[in-house]
Protein backbone atom coordinates (compact mmCIF):
# COMPACT_ATOMS: atom_id res chain seq x y z
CA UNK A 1 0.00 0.00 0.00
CA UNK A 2 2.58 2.33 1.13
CA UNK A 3 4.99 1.67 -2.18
CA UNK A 4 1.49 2.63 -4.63
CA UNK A 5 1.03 5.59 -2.78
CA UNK A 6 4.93 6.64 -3.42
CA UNK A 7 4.76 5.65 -6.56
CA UNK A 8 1.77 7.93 -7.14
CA UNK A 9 3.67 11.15 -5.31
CA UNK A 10 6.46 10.48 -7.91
CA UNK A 11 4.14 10.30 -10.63
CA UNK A 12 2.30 13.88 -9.50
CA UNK A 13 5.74 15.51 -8.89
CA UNK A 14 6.64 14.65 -12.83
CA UNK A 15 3.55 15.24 -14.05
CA UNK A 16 3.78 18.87 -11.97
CA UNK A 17 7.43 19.72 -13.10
CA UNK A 18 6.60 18.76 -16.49
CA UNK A 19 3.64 21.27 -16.74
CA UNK A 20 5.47 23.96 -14.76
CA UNK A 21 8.47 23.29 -17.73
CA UNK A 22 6.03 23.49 -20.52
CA UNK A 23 3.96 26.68 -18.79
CA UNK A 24 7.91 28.03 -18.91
CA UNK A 25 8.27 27.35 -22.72
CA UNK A 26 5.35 29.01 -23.28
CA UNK A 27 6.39 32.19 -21.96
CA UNK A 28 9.67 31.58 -23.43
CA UNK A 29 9.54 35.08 -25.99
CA UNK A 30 8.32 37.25 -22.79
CA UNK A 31 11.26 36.36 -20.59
CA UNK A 32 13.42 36.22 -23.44
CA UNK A 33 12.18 39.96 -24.12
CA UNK A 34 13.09 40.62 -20.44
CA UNK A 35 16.78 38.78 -20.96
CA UNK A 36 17.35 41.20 -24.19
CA UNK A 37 16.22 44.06 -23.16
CA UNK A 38 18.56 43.02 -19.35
CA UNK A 39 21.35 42.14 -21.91
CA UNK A 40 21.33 45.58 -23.63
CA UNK A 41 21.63 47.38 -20.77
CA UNK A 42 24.01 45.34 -18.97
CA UNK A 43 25.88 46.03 -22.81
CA UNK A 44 25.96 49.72 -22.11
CA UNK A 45 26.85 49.27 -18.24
CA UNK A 46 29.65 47.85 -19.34
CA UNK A 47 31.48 50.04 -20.91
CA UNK A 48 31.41 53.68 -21.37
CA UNK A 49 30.51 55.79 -24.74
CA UNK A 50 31.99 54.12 -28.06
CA UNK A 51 35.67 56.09 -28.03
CA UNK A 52 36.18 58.29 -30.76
CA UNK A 53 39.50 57.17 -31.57
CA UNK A 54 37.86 53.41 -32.47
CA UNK A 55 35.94 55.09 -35.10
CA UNK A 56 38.32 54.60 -38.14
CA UNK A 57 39.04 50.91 -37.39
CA UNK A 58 34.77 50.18 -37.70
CA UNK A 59 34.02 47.58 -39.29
CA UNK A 60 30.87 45.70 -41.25
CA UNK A 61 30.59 42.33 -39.74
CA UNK A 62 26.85 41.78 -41.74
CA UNK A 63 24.88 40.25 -39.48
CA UNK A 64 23.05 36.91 -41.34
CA UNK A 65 19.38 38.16 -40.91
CA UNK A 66 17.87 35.95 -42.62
CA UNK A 67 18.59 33.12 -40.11
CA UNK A 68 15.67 35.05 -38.10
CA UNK A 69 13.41 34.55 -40.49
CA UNK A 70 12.16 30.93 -40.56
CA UNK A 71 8.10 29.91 -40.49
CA UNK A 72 8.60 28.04 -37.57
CA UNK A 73 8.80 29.34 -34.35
CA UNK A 74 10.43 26.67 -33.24
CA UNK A 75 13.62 27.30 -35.79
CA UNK A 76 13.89 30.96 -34.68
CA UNK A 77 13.98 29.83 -31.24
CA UNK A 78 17.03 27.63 -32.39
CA UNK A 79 18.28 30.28 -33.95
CA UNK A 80 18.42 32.44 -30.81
CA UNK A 81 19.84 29.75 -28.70
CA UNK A 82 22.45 29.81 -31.38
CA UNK A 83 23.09 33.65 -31.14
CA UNK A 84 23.48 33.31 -27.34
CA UNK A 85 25.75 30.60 -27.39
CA UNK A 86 28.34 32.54 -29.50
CA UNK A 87 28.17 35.61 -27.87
CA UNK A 88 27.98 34.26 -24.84
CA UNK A 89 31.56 32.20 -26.14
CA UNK A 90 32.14 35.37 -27.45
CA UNK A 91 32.51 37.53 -24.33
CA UNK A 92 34.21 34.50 -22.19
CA UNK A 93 37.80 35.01 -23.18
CA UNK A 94 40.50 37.05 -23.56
CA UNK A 95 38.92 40.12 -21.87
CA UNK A 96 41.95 41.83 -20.40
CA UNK A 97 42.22 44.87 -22.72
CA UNK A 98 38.06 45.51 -22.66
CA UNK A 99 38.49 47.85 -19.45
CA UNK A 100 35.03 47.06 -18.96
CA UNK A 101 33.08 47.30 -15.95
CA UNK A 102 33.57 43.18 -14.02
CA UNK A 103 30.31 43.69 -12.07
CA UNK A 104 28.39 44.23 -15.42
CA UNK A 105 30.66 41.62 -17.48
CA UNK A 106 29.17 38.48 -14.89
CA UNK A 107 26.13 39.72 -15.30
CA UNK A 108 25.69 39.37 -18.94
CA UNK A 109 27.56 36.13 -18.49
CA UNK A 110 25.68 35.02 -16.25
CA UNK A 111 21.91 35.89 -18.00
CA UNK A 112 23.29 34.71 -20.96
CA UNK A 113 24.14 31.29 -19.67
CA UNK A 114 20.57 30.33 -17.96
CA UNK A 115 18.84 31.88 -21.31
CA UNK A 116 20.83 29.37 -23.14
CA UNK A 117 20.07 26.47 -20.70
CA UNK A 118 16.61 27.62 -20.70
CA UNK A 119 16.40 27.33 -24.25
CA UNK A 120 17.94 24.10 -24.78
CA UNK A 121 15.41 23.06 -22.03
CA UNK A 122 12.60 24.69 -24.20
CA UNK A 123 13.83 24.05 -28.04
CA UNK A 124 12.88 20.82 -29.69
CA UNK A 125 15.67 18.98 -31.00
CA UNK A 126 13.48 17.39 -33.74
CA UNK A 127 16.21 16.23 -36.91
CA UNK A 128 12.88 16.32 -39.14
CA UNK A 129 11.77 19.39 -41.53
CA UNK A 130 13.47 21.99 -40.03
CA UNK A 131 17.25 20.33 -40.36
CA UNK A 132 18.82 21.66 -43.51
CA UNK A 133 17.44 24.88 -42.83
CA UNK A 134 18.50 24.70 -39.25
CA UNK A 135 21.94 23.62 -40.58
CA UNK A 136 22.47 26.19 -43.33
CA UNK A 137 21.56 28.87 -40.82
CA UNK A 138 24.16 27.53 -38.10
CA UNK A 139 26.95 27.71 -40.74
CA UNK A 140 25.84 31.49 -41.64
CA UNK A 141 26.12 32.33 -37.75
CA UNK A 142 28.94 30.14 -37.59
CA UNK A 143 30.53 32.37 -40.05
CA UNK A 144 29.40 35.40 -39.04
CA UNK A 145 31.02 35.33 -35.47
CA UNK A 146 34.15 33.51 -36.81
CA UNK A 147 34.48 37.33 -38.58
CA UNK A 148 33.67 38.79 -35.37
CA UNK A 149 36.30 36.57 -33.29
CA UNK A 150 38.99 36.63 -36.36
CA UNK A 151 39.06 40.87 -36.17
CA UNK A 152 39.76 40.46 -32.11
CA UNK A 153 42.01 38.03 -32.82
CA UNK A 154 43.70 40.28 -35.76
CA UNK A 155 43.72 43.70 -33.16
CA UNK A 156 45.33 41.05 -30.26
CA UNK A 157 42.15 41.69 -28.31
CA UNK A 158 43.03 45.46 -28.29
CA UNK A 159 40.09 48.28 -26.50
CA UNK A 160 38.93 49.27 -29.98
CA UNK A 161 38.37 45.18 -30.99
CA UNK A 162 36.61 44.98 -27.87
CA UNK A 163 34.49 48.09 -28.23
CA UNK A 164 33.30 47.29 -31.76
CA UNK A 165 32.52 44.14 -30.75
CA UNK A 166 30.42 44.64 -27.98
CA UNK A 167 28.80 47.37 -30.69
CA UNK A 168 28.19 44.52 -32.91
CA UNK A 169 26.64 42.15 -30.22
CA UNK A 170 24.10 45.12 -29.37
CA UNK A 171 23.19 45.04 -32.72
CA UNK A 172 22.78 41.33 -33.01
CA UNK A 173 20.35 41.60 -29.36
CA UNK A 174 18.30 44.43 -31.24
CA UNK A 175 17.53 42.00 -34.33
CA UNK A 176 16.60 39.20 -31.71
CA UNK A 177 14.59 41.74 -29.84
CA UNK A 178 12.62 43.39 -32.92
CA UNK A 179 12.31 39.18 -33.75
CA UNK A 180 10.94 38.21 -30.10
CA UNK A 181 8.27 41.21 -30.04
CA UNK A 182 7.11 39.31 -33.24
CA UNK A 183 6.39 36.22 -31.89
């Protein structure tokens, strides 16, 4: 008698966590609007105004918009998760010359790191319909921040690599924002 009755606690605590998970998913694009719009200003808190003496070495990184463009929600979500990752990779190494504020920095870390877990939590990894397109669009992002890591690479990680970077990853958080308010 007593074993059932455990049994049947386990079984409400699953069924509980499992709704609680989905109830999460489906709010995914409001707390995702929250995370963006926390990310942007955590952005700005970071450093100070762009310098002026960073403005001659700007430089066009073209952002793959298109890869927030799929039909499915589902595949932009994927697609976001995919952003975070690599700026989130992005912003986890060789930070020494950004003489940005540290408090800040683990912040955005941080937020960027349980929106990606939350994500992969939320995102279904289905191999079906949406996998060449899925695919084709990694390999644009892929390439896209391989450009953006190969120029702080090229300026050794210098302030003015760092500062059009972070630039750049605003950017990329305003396309994902104008995207989320969409969904």
């Amino acid at each position: 008698i007593m074993t059932a009755f455990g049994l049947t606690q386990i079984g409400l605590i699953l069924l509980c966590t499992t709704t609680i998970s989905s109830l999460q998913c489906n709010h995914l694009p409001l707390q995702q609007q929250k995370v963006v719009k926390n990310s942007l200003q955590l952005l700005d808190k970071m450093g100070k105004k762009f310098p002026k003496q960073c403005l001659r070495e700007k430089m066009s990184f073209r952002f793959p918009e298109q890869v927030l463009k799929p039909r499915q929600k589902e595949a932009i979500k994927v697609a976001i998760e995919e952003i975070f990752q690599h700026i989130f990779y992005i912003f986890s190494k060789n930070l020494t010359l950004a003489a940005w504020d540290g408090k800040a920095l683990e912040q955005f870390q941080n937020g960027l790191y349980r929106q990606i877990e939350h994500l992969e939590a939320c995102v279904v990894k289905k191999q079906t319909h949406y996998f060449r397109s899925k695919e084709a669009n990694r390999l644009k992002l892929k390439k896209y921040f391989q450009k953006v890591d190969c120029f702080l690479q090229d300026k050794q990680h210098n302030l003015c690599s760092w500062e059009i970077s972070r630039a750049e990853m605003r950017r990329c958080l305003q396309l994902i924002d104008k995207v989320i308010r969409k969904l």
